[in-house]
C-alpha atoms as a PDB file:
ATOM      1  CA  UNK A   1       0.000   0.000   0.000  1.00  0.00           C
ATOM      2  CA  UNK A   2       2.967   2.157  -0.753  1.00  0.00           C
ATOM      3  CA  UNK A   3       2.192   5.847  -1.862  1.00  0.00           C
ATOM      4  CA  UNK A   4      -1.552   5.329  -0.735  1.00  0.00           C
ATOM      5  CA  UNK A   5      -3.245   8.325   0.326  1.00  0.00           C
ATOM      6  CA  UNK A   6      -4.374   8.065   4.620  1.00  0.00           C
ATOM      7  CA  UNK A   7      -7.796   8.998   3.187  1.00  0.00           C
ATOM      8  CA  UNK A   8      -7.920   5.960   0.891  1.00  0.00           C
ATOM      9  CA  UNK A   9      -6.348   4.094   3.881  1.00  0.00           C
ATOM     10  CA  UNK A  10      -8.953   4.786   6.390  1.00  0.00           C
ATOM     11  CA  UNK A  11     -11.802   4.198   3.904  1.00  0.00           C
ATOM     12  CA  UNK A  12     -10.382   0.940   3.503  1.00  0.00           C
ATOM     13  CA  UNK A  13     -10.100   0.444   7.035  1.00  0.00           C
ATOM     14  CA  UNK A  14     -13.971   1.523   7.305  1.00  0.00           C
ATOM     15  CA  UNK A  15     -14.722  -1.164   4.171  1.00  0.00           C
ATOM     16  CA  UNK A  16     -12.571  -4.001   6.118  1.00  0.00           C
ATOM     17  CA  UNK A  17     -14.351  -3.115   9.234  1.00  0.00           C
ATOM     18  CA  UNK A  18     -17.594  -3.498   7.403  1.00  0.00           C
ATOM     19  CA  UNK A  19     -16.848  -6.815   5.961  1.00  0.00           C
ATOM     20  CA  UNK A  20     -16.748  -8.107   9.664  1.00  0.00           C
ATOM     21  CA  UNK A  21     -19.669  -8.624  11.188  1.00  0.00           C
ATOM     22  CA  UNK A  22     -17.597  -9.679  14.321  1.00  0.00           C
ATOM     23  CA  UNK A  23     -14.807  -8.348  16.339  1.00  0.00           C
ATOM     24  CA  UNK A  24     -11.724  -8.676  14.327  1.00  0.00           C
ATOM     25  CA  UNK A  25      -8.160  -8.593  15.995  1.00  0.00           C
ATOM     26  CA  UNK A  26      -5.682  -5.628  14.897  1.00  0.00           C
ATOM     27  CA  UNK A  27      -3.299  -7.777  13.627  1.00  0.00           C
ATOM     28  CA  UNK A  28      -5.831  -9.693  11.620  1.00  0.00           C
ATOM     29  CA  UNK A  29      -6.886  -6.398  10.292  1.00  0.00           C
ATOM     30  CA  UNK A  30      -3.305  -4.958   9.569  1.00  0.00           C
ATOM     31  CA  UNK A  31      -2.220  -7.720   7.812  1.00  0.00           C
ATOM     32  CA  UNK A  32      -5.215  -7.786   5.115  1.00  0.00           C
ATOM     33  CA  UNK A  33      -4.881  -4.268   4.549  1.00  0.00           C
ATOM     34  CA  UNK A  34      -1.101  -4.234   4.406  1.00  0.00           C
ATOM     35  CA  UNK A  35      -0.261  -2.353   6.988  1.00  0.00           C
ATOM     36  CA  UNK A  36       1.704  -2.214  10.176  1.00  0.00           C
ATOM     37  CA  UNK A  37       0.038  -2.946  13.445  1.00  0.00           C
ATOM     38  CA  UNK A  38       0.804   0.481  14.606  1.00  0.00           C
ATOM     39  CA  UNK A  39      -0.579   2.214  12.024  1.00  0.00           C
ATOM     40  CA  UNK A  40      -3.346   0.097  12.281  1.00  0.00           C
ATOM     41  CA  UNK A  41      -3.772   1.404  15.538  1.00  0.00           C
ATOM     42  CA  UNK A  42      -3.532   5.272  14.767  1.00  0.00           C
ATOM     43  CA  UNK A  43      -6.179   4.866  11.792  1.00  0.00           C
ATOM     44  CA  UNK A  44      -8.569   3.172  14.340  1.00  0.00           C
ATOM     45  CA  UNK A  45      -8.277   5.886  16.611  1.00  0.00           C
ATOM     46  CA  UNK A  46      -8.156   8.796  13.806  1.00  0.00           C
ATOM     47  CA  UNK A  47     -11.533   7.166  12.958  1.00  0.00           C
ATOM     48  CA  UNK A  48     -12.687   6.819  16.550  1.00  0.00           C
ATOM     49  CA  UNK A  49     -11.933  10.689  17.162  1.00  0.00           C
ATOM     50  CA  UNK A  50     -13.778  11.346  13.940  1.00  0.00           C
ATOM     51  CA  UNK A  51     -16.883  10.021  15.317  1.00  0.00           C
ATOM     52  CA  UNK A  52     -17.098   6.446  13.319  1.00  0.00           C
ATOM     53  CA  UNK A  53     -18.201   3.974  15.741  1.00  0.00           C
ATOM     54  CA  UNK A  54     -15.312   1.514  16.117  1.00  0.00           C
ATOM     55  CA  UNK A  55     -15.468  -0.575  19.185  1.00  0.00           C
ATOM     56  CA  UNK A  56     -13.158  -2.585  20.578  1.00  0.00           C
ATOM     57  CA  UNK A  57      -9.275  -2.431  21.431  1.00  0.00           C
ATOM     58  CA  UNK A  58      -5.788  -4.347  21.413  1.00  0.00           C
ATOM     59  CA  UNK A  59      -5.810  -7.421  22.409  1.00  0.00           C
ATOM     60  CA  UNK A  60      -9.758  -7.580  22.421  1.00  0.00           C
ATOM     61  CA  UNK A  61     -10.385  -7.157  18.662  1.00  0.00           C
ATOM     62  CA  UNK A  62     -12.502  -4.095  16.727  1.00  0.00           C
ATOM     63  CA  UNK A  63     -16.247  -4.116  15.196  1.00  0.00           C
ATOM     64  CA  UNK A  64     -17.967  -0.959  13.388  1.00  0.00           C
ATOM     65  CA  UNK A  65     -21.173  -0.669  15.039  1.00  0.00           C
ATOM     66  CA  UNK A  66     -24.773   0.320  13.052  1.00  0.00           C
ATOM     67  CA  UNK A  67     -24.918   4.000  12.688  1.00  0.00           C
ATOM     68  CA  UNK A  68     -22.295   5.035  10.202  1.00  0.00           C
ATOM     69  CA  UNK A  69     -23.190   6.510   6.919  1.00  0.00           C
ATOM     70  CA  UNK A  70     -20.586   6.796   4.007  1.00  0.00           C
ATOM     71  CA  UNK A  71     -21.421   8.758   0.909  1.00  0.00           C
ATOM     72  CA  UNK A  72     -22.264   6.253  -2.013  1.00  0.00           C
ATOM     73  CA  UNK A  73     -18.991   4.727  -3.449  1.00  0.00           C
ATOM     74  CA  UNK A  74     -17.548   4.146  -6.745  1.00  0.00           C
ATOM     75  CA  UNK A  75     -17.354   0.520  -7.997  1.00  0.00           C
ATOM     76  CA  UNK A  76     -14.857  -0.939  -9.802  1.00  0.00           C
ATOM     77  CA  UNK A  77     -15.561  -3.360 -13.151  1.00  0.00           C
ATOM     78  CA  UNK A  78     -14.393  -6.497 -11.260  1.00  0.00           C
ATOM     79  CA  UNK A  79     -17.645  -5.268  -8.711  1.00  0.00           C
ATOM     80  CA  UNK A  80     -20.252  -4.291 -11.083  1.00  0.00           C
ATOM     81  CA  UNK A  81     -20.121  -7.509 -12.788  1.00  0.00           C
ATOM     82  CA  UNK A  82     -20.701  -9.700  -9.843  1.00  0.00           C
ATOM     83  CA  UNK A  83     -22.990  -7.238  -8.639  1.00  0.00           C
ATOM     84  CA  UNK A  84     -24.945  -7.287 -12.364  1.00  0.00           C
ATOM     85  CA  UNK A  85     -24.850 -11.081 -12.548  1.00  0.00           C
ATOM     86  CA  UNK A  86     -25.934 -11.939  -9.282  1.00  0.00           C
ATOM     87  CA  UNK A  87     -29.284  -9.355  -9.706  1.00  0.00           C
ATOM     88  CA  UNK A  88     -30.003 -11.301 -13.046  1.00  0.00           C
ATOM     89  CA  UNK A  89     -30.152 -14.431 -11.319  1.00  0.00           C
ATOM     90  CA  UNK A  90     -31.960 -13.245  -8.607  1.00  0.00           C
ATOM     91  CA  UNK A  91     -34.419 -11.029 -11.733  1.00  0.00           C
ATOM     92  CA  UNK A  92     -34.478 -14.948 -13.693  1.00  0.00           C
ATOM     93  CA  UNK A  93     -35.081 -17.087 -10.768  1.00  0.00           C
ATOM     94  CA  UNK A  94     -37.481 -15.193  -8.890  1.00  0.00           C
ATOM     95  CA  UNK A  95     -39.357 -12.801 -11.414  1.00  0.00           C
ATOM     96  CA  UNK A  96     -42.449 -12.672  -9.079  1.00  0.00           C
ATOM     97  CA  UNK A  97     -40.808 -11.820  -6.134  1.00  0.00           C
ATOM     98  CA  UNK A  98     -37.658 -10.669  -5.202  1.00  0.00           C
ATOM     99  CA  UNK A  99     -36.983  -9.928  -9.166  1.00  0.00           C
ATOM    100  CA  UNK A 100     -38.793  -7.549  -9.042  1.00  0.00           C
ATOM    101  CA  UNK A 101     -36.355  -5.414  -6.813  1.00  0.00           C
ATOM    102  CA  UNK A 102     -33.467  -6.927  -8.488  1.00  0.00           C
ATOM    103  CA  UNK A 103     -34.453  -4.834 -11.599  1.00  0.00           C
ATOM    104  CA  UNK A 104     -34.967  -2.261  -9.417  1.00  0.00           C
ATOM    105  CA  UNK A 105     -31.821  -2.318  -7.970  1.00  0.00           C
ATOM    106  CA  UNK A 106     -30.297  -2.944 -11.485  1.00  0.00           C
ATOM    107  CA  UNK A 107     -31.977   0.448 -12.738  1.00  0.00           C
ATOM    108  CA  UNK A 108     -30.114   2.043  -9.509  1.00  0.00           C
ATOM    109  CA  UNK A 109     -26.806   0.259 -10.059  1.00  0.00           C
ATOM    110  CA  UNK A 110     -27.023   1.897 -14.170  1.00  0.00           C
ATOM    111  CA  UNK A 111     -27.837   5.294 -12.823  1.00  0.00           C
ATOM    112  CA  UNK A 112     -24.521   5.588 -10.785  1.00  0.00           C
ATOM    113  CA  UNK A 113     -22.081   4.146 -13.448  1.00  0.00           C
ATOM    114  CA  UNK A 114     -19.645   6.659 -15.127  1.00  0.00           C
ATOM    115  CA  UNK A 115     -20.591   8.369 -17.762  1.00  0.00           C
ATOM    116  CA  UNK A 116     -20.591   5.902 -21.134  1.00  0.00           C
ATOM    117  CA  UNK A 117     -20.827   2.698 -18.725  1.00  0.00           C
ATOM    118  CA  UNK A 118     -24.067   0.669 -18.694  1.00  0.00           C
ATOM    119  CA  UNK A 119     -25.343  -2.649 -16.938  1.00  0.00           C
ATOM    120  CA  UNK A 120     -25.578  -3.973 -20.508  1.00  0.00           C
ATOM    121  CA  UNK A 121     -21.445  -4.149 -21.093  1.00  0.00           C
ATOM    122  CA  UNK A 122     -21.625  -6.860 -18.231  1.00  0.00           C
ATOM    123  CA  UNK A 123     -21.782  -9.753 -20.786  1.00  0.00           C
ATOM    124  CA  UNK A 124     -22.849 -12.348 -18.105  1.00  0.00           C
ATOM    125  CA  UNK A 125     -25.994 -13.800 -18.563  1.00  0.00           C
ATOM    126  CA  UNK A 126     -27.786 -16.220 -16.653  1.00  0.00           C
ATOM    127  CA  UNK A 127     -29.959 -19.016 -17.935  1.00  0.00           C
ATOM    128  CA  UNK A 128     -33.837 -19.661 -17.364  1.00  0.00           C
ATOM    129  CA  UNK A 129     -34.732 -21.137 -14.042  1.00  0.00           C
ATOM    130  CA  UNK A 130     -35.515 -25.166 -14.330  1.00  0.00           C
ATOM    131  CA  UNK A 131     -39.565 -24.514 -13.219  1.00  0.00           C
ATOM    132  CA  UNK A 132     -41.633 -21.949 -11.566  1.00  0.00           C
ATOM    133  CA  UNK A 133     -41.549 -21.899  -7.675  1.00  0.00           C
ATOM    134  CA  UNK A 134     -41.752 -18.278  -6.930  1.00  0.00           C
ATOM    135  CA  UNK A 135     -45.583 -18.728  -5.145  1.00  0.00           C
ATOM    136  CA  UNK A 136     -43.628 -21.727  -3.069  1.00  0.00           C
ATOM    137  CA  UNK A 137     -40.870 -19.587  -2.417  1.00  0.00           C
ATOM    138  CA  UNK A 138     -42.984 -16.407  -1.010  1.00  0.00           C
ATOM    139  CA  UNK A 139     -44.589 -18.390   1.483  1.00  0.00           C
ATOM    140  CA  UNK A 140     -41.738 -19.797   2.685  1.00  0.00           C
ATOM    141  CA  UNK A 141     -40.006 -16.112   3.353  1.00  0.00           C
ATOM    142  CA  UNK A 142     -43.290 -15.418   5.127  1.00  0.00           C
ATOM    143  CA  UNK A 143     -43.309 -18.505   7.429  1.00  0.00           C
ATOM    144  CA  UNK A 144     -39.725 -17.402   8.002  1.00  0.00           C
ATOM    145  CA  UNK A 145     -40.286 -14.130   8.809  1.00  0.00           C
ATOM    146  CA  UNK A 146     -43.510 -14.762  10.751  1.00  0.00           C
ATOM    147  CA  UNK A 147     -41.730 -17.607  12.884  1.00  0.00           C
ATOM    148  CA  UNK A 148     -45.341 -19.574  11.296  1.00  0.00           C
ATOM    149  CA  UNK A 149     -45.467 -23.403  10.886  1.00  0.00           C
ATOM    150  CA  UNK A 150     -46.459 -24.250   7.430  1.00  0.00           C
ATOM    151  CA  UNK A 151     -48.434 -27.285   6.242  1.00  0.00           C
ATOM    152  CA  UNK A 152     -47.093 -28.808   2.481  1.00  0.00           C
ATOM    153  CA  UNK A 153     -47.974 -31.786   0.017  1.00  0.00           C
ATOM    154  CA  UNK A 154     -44.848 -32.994  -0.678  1.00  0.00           C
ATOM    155  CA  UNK A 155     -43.536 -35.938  -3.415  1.00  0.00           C
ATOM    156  CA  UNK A 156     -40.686 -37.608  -2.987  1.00  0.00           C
ATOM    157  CA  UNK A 157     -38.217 -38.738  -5.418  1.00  0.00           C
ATOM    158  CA  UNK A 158     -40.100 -41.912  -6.138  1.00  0.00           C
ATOM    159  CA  UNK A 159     -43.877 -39.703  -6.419  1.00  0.00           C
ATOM    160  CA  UNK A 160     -44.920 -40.975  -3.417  1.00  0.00           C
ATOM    161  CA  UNK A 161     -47.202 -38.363  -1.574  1.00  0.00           C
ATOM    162  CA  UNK A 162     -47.341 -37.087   2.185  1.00  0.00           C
ATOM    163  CA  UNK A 163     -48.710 -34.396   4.213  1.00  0.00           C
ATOM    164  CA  UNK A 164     -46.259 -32.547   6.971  1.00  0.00           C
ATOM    165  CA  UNK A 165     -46.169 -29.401   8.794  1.00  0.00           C
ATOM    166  CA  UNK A 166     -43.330 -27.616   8.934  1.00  0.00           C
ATOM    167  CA  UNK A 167     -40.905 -25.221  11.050  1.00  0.00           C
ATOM    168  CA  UNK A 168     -38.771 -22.962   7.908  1.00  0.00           C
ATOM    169  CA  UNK A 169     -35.714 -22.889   8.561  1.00  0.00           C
ATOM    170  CA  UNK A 170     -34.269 -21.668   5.214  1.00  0.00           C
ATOM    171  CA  UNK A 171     -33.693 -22.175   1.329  1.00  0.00           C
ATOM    172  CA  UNK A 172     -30.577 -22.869  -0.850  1.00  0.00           C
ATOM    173  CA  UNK A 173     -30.266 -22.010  -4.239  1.00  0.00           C
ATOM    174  CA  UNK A 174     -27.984 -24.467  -6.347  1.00  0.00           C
ATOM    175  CA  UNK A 175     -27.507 -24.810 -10.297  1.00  0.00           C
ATOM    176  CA  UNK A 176     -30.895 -25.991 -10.773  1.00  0.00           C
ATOM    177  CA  UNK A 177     -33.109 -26.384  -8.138  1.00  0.00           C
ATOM    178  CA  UNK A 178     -34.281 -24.942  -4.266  1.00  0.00           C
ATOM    179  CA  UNK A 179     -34.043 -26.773  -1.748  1.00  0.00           C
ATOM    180  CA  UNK A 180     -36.057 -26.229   1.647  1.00  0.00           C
ATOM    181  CA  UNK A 181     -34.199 -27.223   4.870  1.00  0.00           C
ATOM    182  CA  UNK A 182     -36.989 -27.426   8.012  1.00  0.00           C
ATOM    183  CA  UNK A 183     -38.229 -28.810  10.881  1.00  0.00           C
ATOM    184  CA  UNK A 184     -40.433 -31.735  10.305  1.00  0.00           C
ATOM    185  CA  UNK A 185     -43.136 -32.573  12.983  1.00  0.00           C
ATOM    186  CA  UNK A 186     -43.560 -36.189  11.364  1.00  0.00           C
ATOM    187  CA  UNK A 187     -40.612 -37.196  11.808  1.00  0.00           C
ATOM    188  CA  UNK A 188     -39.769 -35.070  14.299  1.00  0.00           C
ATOM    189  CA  UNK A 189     -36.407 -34.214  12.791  1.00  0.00           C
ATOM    190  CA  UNK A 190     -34.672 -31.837  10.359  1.00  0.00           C
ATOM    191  CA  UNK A 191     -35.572 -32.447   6.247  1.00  0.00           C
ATOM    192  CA  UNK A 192     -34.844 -30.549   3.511  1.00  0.00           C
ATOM    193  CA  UNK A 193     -37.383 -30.662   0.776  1.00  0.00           C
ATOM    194  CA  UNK A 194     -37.324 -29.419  -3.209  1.00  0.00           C
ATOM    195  CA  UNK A 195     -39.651 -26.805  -3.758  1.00  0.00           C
ATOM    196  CA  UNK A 196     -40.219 -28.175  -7.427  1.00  0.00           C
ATOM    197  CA  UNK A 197     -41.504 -31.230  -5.572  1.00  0.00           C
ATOM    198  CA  UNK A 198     -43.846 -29.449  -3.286  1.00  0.00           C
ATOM    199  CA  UNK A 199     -47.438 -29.858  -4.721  1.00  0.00           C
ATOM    200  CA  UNK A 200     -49.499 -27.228  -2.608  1.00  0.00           C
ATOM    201  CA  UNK A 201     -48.295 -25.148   0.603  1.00  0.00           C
ATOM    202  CA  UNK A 202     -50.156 -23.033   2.863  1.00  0.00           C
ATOM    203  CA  UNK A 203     -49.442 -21.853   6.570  1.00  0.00           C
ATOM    204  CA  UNK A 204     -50.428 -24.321   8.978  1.00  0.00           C
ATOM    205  CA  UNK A 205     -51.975 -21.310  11.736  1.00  0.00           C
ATOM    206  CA  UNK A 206     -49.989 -21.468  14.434  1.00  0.00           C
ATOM    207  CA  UNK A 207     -46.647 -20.475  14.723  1.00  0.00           C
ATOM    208  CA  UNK A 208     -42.930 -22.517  14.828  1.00  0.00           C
ATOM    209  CA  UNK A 209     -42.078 -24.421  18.498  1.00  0.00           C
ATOM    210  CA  UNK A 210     -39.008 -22.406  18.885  1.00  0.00           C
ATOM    211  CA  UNK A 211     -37.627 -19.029  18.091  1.00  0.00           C
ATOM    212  CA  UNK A 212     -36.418 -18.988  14.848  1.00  0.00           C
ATOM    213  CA  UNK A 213     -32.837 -17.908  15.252  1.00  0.00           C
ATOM    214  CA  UNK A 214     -32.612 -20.643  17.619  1.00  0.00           C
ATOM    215  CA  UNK A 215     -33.972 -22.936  15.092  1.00  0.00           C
ATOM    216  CA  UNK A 216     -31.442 -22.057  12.548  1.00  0.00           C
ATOM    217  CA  UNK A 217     -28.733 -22.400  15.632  1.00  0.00           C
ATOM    218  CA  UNK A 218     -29.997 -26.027  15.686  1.00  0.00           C
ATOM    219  CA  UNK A 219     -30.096 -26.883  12.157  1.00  0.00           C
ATOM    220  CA  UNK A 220     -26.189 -25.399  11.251  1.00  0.00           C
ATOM    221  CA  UNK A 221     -25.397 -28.040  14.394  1.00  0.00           C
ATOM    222  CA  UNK A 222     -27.333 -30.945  12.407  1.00  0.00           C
ATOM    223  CA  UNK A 223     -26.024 -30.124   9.104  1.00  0.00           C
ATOM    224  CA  UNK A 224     -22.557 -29.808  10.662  1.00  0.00           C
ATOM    225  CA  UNK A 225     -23.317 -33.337  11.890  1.00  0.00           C
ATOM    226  CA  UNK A 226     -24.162 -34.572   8.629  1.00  0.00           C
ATOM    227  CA  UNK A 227     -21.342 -33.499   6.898  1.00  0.00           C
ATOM    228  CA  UNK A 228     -18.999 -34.741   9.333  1.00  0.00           C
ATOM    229  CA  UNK A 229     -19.941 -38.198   8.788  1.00  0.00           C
ATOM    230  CA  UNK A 230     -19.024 -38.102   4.806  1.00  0.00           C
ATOM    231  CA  UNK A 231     -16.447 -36.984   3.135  1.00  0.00           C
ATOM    232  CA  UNK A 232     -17.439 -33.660   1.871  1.00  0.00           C
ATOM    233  CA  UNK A 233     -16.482 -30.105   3.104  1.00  0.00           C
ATOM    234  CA  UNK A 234     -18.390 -27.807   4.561  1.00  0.00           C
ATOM    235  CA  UNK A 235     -21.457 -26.649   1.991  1.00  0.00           C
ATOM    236  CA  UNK A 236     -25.100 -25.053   2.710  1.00  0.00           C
ATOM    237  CA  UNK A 237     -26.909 -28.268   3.259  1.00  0.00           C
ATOM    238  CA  UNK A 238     -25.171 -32.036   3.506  1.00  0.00           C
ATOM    239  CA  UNK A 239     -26.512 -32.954  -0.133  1.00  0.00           C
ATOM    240  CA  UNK A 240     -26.118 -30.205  -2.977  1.00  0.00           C
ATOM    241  CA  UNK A 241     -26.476 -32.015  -6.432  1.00  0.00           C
ATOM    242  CA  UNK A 242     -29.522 -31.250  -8.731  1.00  0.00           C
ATOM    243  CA  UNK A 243     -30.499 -34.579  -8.324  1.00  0.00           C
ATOM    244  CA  UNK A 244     -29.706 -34.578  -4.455  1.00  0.00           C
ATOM    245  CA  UNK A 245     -31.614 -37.626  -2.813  1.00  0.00           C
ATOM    246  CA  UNK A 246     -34.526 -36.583  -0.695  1.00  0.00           C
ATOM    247  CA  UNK A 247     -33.782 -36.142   2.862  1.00  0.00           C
ATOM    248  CA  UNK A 248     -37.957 -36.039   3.532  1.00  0.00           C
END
C-alpha cells in the first residue's frame, strides 16, 4: 500500500471493518490491509476521534457498530459484474418476487455508473430457471419471517405423496433447483425438501415451536453433523447435487 493516500487508507479500514460482522483482531486487520500494526492502531483511533463507531481495542479485537453513513462509493468493473450477474439471477429465478427489486436495484446500479458505462457491457448472462416456484418460495419467506409453521404436500423422489407441517428454517439455491431445509413434525427431525416437488403449501396457523434464530442455531449443528460423517467439506446443506436424494 505504498504511496496510498491516509484517506484511501482509512476508507479501507472503514470497508474491512464493514466486511466483519464480528470483532476482528488488529493484527488480523493490519495484515489484510497491508499495513503495520501500529498504524493500524492510529487509523482506528483517527476514525474513533472522527466520530465512526469503532469498538473494541488491542488485544480484544474491533467491530464498526450500526450507525455510520458513508457517501455512495464508486465501484470498480471487477464489482459491477458480480454485482450485475448476481441481480439477473436473482431477476431470472425469482421474477415474481424478489426480481422484481433486483431490476430495481439494477436500474439504480445503471444510474450511478460513469458516464458511457451501462449494466448492458456486463456480458454475463444467466440461464432460465428449471420450473416456476416463486408462489412456493414467497410463502416460505413469510413462514420465516412470521416464525409460522407451514403445512405442504410434498412428493418424494419416487412420487410418493405425504402431508407434513413444517418449522422454515431456510432455502438454498444451487444450479438448478431450491431446496427447503426445516423442521419436520412427522418425523420429528430436520428435512430438507425441493420446492419443485412441493405440490401445494399453505401456513399451517400457528406459529414454529421455537424461536427462529434458535432454530437455525440447531439446524447449522445438524447439518454440521451430517457433513462430518461423509467426506465432503463444509457446503449449505449435507446434499447439494440437482439430483440430491430426498432427505424427507
Amino acid at each position: 500500500m505504498a504511496g496510498m493516500s491516509r484517506a484511501a487508507r482509512l476508507l479501507d479500514l472503514i470497508e474491512a471493518l464493514r466486511r466483519h460482522r464480528r470483532p476482528v483482531r488488529g493484527a488480523d486487520l493490519a495484515a489484510e490491509l497491508g499495513v503495520s500494526l501500529r498504524t493500524l492502531y492510529r487509523d482506528i483511533a483517527t476514525l474513533q476521534g472522527q466520530g465512526v463507531p469503532v469498538e473494541g481495542e488491542a488485544g480484544l479485537g474491533y467491530v464498526l457498530r450500526p450507525g455510520l453513513t458513508l457517501p455512495p462509493l464508486n465501484f470498480d468493473i471487477d464489482e459491477i459484474d458480480a454485482l450485475v450477474l448476481g441481480l439477473r439471477l436473482v431477476a431470472r429465478r425469482l421474477p415474481e418476487t424478489l426480481g422484481r427489486d433486483a431490476e430495481s436495484a439494477l436500474a439504480k446500479i445503471e444510474a450511478v455508473l460513469p458516464k458511457g458505462r451501462s449494466i448492458d457491457d456486463v456480458q454475463l448472462l444467466v440461464g432460465s430457471p428449471a420450473g416456476e416456484t416463486g408462489p412456493v418460495l414467497e410463502t416460505i419467506r413469510r413462514g420465516i419471517r412470521d416464525e409460522a409453521a407451514l403445512a405442504i404436500d410434498y412428493r418424494d423422489k419416487n412420487g410418493a405423496p405425504s402431508r407434513r407441517v413444517v418449522w422454515p428454517v431456510l432455502v438454498g439455491f444451487f444450479d438448478q433447483v431450491e431446496v427447503f431445509a426445516a423442521w419436520c413434525e412427522l418425523r420429528a427431525g430436520f428435512r430438507h425438501f425441493r420446492l419443485d416437488r412441493i405440490a401445494a403449501i399453505e401456513p399451517a396457523g400457528r406459529g414454529i415451536g421455537r424461536r427462529h434464530r434458535i432454530l437455525l442455531a440447531d439446524w447449522k449443528i445438524y447439518r454440521d453433523q451430517e457433513e462430518a460423517k461423509g467426506e465432503k467439506g463444509p457446503s449449505p446443506f449435507p446434499s447439494t447435487p440437482a439430483n440430491a436424494p430426498d432427505r424427507s
